[in-house]
PDB file of N, CA and C in Angstrom:
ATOM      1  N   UNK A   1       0.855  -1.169   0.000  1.00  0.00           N
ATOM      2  CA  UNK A   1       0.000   0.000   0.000  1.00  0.00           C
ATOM      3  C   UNK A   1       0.904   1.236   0.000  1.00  0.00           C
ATOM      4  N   UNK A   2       0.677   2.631  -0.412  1.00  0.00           N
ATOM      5  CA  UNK A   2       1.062   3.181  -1.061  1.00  0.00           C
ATOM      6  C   UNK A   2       0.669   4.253   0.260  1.00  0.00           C
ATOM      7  N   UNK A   3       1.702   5.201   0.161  1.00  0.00           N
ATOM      8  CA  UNK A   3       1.819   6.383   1.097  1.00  0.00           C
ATOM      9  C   UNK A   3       0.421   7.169   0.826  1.00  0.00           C
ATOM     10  N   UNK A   4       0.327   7.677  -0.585  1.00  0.00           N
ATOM     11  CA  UNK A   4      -0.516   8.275  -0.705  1.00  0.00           C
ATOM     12  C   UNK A   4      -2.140   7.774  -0.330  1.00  0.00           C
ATOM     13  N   UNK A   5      -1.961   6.278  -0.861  1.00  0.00           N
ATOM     14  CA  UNK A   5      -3.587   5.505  -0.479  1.00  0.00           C
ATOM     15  C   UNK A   5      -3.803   5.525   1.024  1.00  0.00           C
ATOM     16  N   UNK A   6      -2.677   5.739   1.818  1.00  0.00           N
ATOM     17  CA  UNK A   6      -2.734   5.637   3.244  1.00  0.00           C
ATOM     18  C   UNK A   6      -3.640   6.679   4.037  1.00  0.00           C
ATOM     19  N   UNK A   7      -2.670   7.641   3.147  1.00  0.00           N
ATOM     20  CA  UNK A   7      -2.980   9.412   3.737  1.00  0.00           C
ATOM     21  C   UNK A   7      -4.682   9.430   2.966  1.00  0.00           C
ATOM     22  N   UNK A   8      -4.778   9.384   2.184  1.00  0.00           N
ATOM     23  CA  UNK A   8      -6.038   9.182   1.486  1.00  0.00           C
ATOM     24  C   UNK A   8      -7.150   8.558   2.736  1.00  0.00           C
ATOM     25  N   UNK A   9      -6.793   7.141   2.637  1.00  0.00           N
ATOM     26  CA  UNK A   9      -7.949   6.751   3.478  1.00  0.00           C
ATOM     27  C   UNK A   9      -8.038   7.086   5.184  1.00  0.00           C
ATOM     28  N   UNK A  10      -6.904   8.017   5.889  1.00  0.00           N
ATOM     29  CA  UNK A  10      -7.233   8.524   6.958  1.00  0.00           C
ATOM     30  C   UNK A  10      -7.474   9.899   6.436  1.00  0.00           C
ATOM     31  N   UNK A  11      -7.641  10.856   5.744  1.00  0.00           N
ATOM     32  CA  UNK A  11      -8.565  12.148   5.193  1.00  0.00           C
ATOM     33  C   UNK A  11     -10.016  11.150   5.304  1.00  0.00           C
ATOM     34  N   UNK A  12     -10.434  10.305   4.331  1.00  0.00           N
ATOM     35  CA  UNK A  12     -11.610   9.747   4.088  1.00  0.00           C
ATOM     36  C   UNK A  12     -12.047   9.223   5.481  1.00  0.00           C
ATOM     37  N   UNK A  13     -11.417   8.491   6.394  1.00  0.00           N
ATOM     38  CA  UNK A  13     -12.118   7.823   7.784  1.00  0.00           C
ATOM     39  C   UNK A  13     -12.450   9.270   8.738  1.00  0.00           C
ATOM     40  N   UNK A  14     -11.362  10.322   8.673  1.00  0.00           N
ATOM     41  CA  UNK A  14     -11.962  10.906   9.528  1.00  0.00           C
ATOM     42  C   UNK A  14     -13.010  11.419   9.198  1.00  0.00           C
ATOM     43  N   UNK A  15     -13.201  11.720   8.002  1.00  0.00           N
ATOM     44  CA  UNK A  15     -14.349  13.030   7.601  1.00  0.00           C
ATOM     45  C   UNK A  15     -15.770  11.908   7.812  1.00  0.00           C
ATOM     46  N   UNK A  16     -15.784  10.270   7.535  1.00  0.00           N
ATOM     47  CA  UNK A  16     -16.811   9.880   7.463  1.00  0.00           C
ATOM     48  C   UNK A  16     -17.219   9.274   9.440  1.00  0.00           C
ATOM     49  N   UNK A  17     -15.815   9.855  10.240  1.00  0.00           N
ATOM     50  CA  UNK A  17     -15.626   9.961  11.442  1.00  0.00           C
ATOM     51  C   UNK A  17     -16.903  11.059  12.110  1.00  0.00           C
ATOM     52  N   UNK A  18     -16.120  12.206  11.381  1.00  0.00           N
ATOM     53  CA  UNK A  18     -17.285  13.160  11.943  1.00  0.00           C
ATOM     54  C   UNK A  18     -18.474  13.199  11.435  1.00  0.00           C
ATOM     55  N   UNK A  19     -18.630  12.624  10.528  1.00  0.00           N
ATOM     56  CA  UNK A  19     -20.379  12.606   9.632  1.00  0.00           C
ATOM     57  C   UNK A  19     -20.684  11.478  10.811  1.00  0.00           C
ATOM     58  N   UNK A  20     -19.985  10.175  11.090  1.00  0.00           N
ATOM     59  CA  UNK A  20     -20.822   9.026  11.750  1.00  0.00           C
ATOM     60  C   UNK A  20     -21.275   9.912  12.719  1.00  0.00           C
ATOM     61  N   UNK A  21     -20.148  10.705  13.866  1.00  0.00           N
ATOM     62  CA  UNK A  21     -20.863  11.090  15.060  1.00  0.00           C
ATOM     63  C   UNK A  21     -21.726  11.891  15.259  1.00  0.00           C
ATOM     64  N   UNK A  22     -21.603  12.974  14.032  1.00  0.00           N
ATOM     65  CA  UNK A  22     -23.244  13.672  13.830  1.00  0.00           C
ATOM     66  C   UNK A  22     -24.230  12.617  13.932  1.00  0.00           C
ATOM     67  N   UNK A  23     -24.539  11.943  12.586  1.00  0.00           N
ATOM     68  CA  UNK A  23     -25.758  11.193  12.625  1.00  0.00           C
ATOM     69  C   UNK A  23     -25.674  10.009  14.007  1.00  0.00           C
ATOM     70  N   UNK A  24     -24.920   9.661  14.705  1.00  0.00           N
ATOM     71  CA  UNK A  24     -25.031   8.628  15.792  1.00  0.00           C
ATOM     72  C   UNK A  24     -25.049   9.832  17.228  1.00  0.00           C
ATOM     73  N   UNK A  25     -25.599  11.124  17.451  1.00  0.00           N
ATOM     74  CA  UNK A  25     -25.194  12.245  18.550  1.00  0.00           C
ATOM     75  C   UNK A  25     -25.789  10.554  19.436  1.00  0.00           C
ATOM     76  N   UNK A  26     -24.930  11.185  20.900  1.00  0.00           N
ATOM     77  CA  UNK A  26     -25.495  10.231  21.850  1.00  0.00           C
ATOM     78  C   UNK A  26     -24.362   9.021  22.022  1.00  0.00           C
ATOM     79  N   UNK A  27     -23.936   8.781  20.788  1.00  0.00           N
ATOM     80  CA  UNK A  27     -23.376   7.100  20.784  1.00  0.00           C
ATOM     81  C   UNK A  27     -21.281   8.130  20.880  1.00  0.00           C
ATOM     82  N   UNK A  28     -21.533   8.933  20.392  1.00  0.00           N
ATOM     83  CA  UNK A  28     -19.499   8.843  19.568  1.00  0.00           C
ATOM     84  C   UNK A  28     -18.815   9.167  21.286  1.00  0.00           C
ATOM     85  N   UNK A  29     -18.028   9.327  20.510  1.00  0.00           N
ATOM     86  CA  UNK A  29     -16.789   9.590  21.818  1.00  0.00           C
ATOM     87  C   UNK A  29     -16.001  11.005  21.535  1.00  0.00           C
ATOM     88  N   UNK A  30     -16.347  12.213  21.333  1.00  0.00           N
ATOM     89  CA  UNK A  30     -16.214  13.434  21.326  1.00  0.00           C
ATOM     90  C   UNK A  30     -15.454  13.276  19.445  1.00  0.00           C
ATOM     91  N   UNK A  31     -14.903  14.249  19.140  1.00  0.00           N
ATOM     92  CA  UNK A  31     -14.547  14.507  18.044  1.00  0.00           C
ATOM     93  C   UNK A  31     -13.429  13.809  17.671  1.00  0.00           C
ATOM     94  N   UNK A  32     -12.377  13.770  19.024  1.00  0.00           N
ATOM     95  CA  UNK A  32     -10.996  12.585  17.854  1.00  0.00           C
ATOM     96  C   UNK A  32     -11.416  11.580  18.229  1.00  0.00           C
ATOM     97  N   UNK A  33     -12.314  10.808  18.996  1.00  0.00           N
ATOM     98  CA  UNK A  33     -12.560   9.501  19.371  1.00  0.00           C
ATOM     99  C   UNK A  33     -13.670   9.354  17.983  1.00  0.00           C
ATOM    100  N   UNK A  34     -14.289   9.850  17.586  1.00  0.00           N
ATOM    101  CA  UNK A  34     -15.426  10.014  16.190  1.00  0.00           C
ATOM    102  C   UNK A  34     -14.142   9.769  15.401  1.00  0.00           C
ATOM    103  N   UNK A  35     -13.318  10.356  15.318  1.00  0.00           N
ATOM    104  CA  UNK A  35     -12.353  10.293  13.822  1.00  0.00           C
ATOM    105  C   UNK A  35     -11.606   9.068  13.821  1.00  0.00           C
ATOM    106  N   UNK A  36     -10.724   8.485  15.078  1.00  0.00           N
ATOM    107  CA  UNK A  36     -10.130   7.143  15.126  1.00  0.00           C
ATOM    108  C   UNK A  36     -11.320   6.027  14.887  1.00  0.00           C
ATOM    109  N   UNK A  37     -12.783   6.262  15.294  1.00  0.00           N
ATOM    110  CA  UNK A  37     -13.621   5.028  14.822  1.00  0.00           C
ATOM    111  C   UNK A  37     -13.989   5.453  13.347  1.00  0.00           C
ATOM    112  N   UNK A  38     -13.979   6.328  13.089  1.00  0.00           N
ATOM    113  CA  UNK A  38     -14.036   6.744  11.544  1.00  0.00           C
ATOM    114  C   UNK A  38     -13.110   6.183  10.846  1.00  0.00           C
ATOM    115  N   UNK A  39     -11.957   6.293  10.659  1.00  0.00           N
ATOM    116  CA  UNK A  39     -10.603   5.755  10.486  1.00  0.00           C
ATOM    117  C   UNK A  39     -10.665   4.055  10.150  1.00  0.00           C
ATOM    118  N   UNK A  40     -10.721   3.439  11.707  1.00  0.00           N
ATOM    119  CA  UNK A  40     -11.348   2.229  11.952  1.00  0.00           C
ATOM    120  C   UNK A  40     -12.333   1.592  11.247  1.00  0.00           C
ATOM    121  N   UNK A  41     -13.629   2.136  10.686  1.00  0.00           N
ATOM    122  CA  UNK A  41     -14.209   1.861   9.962  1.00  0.00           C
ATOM    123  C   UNK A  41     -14.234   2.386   8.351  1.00  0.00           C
ATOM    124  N   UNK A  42     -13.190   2.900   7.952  1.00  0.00           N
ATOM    125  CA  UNK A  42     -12.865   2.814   6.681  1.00  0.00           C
ATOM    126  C   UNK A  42     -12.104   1.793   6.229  1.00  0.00           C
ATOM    127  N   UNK A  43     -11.626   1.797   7.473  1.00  0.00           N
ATOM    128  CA  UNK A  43     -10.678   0.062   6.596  1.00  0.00           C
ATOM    129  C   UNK A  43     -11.317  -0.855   6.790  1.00  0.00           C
ATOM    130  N   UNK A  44     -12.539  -0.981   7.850  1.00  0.00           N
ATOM    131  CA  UNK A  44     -13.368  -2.554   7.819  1.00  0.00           C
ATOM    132  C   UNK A  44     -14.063  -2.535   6.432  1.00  0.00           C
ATOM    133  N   UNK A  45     -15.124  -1.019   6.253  1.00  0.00           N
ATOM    134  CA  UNK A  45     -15.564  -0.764   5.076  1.00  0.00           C
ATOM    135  C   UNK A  45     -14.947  -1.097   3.765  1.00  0.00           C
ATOM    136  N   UNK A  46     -13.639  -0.665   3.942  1.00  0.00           N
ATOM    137  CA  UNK A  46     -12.745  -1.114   2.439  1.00  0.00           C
ATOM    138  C   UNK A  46     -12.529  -2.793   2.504  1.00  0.00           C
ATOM    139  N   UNK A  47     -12.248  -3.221   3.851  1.00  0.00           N
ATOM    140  CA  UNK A  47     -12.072  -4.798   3.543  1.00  0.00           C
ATOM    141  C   UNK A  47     -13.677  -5.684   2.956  1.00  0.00           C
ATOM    142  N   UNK A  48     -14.689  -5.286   4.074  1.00  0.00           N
ATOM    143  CA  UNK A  48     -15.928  -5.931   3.893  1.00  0.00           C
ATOM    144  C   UNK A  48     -16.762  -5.800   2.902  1.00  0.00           C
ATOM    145  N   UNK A  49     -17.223  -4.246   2.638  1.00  0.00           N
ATOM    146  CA  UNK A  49     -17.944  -4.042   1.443  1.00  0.00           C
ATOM    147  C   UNK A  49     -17.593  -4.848   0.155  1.00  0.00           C
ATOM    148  N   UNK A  50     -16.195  -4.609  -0.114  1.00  0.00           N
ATOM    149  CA  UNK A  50     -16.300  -5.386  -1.581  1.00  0.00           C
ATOM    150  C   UNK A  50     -16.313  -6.753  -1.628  1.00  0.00           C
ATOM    151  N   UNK A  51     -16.238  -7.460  -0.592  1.00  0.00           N
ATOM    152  CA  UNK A  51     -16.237  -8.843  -0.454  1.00  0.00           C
ATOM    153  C   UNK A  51     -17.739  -9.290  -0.683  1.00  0.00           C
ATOM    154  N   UNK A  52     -18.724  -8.112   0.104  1.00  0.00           N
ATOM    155  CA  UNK A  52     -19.968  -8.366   0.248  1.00  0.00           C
ATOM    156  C   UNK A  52     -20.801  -7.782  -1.499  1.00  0.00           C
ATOM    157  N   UNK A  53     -19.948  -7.498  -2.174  1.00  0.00           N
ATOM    158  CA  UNK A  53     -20.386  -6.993  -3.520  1.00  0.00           C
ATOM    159  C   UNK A  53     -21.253  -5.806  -3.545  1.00  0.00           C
ATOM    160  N   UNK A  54     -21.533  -4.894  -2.560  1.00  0.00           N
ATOM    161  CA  UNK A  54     -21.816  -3.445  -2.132  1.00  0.00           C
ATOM    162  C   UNK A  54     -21.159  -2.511  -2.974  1.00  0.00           C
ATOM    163  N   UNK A  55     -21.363  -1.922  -3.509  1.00  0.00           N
ATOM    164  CA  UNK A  55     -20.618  -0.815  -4.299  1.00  0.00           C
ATOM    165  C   UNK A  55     -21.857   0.043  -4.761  1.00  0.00           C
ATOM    166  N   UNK A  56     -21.043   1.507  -4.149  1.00  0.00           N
ATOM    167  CA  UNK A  56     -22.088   2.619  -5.275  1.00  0.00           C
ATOM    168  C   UNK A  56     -21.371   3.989  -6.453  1.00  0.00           C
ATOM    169  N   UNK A  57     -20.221   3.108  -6.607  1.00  0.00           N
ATOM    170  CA  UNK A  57     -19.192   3.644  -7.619  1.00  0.00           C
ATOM    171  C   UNK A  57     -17.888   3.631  -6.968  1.00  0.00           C
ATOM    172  N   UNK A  58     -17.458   4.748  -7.411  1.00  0.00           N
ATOM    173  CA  UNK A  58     -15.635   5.134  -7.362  1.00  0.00           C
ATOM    174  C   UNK A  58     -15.714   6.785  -7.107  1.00  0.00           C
ATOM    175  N   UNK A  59     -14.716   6.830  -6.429  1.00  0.00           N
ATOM    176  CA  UNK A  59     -14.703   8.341  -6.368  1.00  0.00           C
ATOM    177  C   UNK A  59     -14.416   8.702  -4.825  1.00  0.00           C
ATOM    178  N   UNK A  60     -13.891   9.544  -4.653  1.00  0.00           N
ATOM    179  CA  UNK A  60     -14.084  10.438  -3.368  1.00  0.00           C
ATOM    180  C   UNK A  60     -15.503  10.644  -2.185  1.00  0.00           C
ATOM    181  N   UNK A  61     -16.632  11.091  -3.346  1.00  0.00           N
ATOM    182  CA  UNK A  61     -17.491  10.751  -2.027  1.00  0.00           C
ATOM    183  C   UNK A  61     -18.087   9.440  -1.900  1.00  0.00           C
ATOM    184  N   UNK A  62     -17.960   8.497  -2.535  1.00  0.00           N
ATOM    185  CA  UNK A  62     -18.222   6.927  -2.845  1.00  0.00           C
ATOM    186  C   UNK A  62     -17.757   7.133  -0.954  1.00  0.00           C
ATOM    187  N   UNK A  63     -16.256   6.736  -1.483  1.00  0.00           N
ATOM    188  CA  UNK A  63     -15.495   6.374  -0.237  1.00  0.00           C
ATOM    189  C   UNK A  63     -15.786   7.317   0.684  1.00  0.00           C
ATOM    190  N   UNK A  64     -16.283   8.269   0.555  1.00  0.00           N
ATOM    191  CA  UNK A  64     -16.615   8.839   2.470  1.00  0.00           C
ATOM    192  C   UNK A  64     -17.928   8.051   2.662  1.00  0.00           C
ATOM    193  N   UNK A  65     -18.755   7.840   1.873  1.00  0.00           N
ATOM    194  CA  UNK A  65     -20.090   7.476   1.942  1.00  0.00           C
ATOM    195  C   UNK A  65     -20.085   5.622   2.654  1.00  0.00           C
ATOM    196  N   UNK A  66     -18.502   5.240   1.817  1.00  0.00           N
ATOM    197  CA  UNK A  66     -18.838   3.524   2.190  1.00  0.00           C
ATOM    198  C   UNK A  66     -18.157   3.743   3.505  1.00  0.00           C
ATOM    199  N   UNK A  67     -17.292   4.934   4.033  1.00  0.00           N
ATOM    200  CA  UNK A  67     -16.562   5.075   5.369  1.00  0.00           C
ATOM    201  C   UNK A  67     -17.208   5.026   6.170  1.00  0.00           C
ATOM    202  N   UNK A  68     -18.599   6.305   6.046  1.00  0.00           N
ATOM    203  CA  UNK A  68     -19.529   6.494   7.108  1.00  0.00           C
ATOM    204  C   UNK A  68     -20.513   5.585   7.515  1.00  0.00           C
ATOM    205  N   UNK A  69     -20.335   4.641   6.722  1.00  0.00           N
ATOM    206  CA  UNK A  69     -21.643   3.653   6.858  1.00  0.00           C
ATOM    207  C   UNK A  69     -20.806   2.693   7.649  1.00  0.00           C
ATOM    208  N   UNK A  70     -19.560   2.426   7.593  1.00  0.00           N
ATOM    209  CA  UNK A  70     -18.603   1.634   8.387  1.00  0.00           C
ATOM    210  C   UNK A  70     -18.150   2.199   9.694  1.00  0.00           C
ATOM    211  N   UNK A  71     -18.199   3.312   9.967  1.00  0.00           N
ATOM    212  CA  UNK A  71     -18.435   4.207  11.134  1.00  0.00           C
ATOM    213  C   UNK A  71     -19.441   3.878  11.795  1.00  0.00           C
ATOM    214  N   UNK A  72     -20.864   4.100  10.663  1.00  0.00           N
ATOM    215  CA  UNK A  72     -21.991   4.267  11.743  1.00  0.00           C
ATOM    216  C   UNK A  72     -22.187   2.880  12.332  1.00  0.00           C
ATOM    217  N   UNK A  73     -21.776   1.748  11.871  1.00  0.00           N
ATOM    218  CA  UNK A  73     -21.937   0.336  12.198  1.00  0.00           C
ATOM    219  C   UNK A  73     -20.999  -0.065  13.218  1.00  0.00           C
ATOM    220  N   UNK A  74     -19.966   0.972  13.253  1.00  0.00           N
ATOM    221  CA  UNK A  74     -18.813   0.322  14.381  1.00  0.00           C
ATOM    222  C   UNK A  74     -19.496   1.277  15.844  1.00  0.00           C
ATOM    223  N   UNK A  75     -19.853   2.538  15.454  1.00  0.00           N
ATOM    224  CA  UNK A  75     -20.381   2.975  17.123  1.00  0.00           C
ATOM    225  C   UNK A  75     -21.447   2.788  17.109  1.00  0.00           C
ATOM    226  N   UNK A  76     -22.594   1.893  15.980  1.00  0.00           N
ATOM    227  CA  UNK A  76     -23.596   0.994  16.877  1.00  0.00           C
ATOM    228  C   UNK A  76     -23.046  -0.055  17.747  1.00  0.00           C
ATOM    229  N   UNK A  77     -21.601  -0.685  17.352  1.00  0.00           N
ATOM    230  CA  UNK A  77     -21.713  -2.026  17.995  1.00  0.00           C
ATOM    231  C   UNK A  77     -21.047  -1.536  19.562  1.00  0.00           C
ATOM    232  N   UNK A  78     -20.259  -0.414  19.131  1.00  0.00           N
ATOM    233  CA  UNK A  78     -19.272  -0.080  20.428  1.00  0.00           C
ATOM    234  C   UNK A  78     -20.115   0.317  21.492  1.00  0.00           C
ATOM    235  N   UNK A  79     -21.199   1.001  20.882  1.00  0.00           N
ATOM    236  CA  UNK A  79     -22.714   1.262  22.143  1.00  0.00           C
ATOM    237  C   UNK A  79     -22.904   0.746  22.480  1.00  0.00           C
ATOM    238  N   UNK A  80     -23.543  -0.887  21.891  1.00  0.00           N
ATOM    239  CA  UNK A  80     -23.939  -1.685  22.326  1.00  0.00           C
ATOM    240  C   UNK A  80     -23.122  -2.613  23.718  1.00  0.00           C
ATOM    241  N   UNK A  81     -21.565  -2.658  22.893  1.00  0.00           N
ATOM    242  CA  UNK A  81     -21.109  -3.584  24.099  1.00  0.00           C
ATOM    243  C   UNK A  81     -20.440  -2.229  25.624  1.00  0.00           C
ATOM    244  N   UNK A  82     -20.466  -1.120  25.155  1.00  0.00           N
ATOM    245  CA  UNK A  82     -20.409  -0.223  26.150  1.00  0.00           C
ATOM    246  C   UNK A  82     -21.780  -0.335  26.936  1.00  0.00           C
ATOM    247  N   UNK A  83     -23.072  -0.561  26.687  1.00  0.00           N
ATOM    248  CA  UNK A  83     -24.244  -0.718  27.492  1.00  0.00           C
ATOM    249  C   UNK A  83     -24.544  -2.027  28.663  1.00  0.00           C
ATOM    250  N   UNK A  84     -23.601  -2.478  27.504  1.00  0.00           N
ATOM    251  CA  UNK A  84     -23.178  -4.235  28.040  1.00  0.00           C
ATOM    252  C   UNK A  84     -22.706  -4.342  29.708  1.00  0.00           C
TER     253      UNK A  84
END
């Protein structure tokens, strides 16, 4: 993997970092704790989605869009076992 794809997909995790913790208010963990699960869930997103044949193109906001949805799924689960 490539310096640039690196830097790329932590720009892309955080931004779909702070979109998750908007739409999840209640669940995130203030703003850099939103961006490291943002982060976190861009790379589950990049591993899982295409395995699962999910795709809604290429592009820049593709990937914030498949980030945030990998965000919003990681601080549902982190709620969950934090309620735990």
């Amino acid at each position: 993997m490539e310096f640039s794809s690196v830097f790329a997909m932590l720009i892309i995790g955080a931004l779909a970092g702070w979109f998750a913790g908007k739409l999840m208010e209640g669940r995130g963990f203030g703003i850099f704790g939103n961006i490291i699960v943002g982060i976190v869930g861009a790379f589950a997103a990049g591993l899982i989605f295409p395995a699962l044949g999910f795709s809604v193109g290429g592009g820049f906001i593709a990937s914030v869009f498949h980030a945030t949805i990998g965000a919003v799924i990681l601080l549902f689960l982190i709620g969950l076992i934090r309620k735990a």
